[in-house]
Protein backbone atom coordinates (compact mmCIF):
# COMPACT_ATOMS: atom_id res chain seq x y z
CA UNK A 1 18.54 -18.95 -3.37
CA UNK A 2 18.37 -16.50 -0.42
CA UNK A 3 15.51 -17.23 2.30
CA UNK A 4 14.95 -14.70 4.91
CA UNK A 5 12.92 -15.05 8.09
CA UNK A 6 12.02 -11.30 8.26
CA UNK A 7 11.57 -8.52 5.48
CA UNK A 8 9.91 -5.37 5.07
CA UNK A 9 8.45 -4.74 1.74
CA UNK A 10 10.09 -0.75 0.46
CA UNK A 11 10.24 1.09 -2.05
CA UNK A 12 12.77 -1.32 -4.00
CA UNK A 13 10.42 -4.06 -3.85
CA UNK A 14 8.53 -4.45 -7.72
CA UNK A 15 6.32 -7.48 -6.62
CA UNK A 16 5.57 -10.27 -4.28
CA UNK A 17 3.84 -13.84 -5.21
CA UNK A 18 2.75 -16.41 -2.98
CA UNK A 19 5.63 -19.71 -3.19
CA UNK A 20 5.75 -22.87 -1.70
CA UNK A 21 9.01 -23.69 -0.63
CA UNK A 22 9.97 -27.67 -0.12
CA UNK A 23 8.25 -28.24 2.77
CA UNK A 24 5.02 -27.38 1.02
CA UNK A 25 4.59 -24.01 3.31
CA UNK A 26 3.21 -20.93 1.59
CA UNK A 27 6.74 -18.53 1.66
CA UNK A 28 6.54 -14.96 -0.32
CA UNK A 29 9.24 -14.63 -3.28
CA UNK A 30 10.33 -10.91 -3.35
CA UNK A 31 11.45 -9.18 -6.37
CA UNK A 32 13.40 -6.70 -5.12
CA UNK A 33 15.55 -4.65 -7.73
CA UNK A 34 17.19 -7.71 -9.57
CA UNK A 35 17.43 -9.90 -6.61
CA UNK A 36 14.75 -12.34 -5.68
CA UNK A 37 14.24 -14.33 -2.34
CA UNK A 38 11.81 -16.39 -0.08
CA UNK A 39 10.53 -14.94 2.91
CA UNK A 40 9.15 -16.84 5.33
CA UNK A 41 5.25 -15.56 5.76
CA UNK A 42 2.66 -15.66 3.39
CA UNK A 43 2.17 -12.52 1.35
CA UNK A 44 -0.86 -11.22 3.16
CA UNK A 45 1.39 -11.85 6.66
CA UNK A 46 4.46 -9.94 4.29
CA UNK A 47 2.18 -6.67 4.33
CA UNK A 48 0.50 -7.36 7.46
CA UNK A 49 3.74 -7.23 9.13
CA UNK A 50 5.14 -4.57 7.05
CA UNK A 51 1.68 -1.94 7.99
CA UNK A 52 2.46 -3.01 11.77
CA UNK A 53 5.91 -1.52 11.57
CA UNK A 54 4.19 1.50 10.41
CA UNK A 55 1.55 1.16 12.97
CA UNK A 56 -1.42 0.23 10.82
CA UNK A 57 -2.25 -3.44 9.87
CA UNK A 58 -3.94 -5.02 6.60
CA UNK A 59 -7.14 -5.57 7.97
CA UNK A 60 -7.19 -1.38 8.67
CA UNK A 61 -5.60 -1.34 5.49
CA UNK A 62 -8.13 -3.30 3.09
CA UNK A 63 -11.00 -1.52 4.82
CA UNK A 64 -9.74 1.58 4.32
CA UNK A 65 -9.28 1.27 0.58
CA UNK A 66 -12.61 -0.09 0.23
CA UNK A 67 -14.06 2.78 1.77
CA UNK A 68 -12.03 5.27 -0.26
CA UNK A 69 -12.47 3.66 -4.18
CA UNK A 70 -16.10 1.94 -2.72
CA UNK A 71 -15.19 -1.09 -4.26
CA UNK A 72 -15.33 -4.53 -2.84
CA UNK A 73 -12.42 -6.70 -3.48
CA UNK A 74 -8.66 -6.78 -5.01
CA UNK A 75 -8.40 -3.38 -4.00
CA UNK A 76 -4.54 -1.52 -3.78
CA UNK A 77 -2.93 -1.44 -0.55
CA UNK A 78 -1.16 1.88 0.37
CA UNK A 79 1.87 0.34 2.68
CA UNK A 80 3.49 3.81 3.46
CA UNK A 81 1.67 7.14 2.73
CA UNK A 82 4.57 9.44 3.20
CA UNK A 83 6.85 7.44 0.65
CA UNK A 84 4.58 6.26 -1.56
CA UNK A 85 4.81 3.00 -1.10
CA UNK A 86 1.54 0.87 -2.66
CA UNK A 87 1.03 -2.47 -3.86
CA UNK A 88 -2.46 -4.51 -5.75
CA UNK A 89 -2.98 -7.50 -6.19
CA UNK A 90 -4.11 -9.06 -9.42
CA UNK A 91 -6.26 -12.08 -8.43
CA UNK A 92 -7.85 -12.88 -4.95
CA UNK A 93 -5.23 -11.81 -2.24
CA UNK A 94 -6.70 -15.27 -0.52
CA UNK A 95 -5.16 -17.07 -3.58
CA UNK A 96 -1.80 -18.76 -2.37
CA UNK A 97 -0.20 -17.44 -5.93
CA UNK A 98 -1.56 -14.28 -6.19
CA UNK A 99 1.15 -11.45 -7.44
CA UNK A 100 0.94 -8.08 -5.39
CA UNK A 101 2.68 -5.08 -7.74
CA UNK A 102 4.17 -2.19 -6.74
CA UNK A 103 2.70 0.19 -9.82
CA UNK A 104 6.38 2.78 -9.34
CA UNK A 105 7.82 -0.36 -11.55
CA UNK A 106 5.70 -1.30 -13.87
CA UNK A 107 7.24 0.73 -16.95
CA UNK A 108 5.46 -1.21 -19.54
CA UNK A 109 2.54 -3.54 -20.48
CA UNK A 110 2.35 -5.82 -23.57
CA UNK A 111 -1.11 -8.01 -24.55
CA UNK A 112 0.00 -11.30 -25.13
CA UNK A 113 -2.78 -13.45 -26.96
CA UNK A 114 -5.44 -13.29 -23.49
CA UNK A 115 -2.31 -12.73 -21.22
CA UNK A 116 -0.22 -9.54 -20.13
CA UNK A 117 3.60 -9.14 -20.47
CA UNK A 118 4.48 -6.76 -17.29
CA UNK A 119 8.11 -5.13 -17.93
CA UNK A 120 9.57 -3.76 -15.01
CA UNK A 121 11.82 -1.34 -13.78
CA UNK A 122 14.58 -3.31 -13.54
CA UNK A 123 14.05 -4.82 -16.79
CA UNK A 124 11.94 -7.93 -16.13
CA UNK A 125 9.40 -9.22 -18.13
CA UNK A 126 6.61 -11.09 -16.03
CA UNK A 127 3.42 -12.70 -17.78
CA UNK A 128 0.38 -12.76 -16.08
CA UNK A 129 -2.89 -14.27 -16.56
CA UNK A 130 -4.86 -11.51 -16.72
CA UNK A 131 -6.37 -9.54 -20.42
CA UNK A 132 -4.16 -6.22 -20.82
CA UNK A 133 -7.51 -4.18 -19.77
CA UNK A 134 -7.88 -5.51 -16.89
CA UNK A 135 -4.37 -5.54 -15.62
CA UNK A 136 -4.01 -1.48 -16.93
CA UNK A 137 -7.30 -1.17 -14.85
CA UNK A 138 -6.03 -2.60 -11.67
CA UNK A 139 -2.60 -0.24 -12.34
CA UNK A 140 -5.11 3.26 -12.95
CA UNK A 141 -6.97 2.19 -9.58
CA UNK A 142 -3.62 1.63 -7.80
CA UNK A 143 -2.04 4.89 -8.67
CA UNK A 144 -5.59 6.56 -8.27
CA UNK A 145 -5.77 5.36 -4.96
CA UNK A 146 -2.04 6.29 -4.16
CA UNK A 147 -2.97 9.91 -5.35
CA UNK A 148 -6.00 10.07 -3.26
CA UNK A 149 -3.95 8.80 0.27
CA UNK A 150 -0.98 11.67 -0.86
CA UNK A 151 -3.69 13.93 -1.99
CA UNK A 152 -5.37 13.56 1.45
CA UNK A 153 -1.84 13.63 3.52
CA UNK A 154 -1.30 17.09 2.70
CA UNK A 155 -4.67 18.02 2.72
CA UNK A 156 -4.28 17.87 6.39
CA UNK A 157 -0.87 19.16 6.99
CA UNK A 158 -1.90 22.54 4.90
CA UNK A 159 -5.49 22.75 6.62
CA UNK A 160 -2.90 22.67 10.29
CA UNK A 161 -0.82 25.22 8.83
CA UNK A 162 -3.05 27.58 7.40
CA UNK A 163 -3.93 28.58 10.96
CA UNK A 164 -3.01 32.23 11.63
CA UNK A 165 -3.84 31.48 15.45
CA UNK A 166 -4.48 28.84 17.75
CA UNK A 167 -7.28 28.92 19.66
CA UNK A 168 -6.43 28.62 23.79
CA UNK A 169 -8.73 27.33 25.73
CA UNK A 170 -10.21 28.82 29.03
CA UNK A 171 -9.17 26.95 32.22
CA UNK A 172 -12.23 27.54 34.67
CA UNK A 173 -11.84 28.44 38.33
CA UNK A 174 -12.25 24.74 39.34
CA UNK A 175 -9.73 23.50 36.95
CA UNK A 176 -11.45 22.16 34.53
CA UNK A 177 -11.41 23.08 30.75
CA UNK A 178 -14.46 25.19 28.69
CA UNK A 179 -14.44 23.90 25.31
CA UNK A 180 -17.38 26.34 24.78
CA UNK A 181 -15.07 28.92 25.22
CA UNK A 182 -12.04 29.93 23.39
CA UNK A 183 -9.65 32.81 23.42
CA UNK A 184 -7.64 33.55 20.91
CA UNK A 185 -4.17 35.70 20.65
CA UNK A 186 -5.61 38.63 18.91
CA UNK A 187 -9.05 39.07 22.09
């Protein structure tokens, strides 16, 4: 079994579940492709560390997603806008074995008597305790919210570039700057 002190969750990653490892300390097991390891944080510290690479952090994260879908709890976590890369969690993300899913590899889902059978990308069949309406709910929200956040992205980018002409502002006689004022190319 592989254990690594540092990770950062990508676009390979197809889940992450909160572990024990045998000291009794709360580890994350990684699904990754068709390997699997411990990493040596907690899931919520996994994509807490993950956002800070990126220059965000979970707390940001969470709030921002409950702001966008106005819902309270278990809500998707967008990791990294520009790739795509999201993840939701499928109980309380304070519950030590919570799953987090990346929805880009779940390919399938299965009701098994009140349970769901999960088939991933890479061929993996995980069983969760969760009806199959509720899980395909949490999935819908996570690639609605994934939408929005792209949807949003270039939004922004095409409201930048559909400028004909930047505005220039006026520099006064004393230096300073007149917002109130603004020349453009074409004055």
């Amino acid at each position: 079994m592989y254990f690594l002190k540092y990770y950062l969750i990508n676009q390979e990653t197809s889940l992450i579940k909160g572990e024990h490892n045998e000291y009794g300390k709360l580890c994350s097991r990684v699904l990754e492709g068709r390997k699997t390891f411990l990493v040596d944080c907690s899931p919520i510290k996994l994509l807490d560390e993950t956002l800070k690479f990126y220059g965000f952090n979970y707390k940001g994260a969470k709030t921002g997603a409950k702001s966008i879908l106005r819902k309270n709890s278990m809500c998707p976590i967008v990791l990294n806008q520009a790739l795509g890369i999201c993840m939701f969690p499928i109980n309380s993300p304070d519950k030590h074995d919570n799953i987090w899913f990346n929805p880009d590899h779940i390919v399938q889902t299965f009701p098994y008597g009140s349970k769901t059978d999960v088939k991933l990308s890479n061929g993996v069949i995980i069983r969760v305790n969760l009806k199959l309406s509720t899980f395909n709910n949490k999935l819908q929200i996570a690639h609605q919210y994934r939408r929005i956040t792209h949807d949003r992205g270039r939004l922004t980018m095409t409201m930048i570039l559909d400028e004909k002409k930047e505005p220039v502002f006026i520099i006064e006689e004393n230096g300073g700057y007149n917002f109130d004022k603004m020349k453009r190319d074409d004055d």
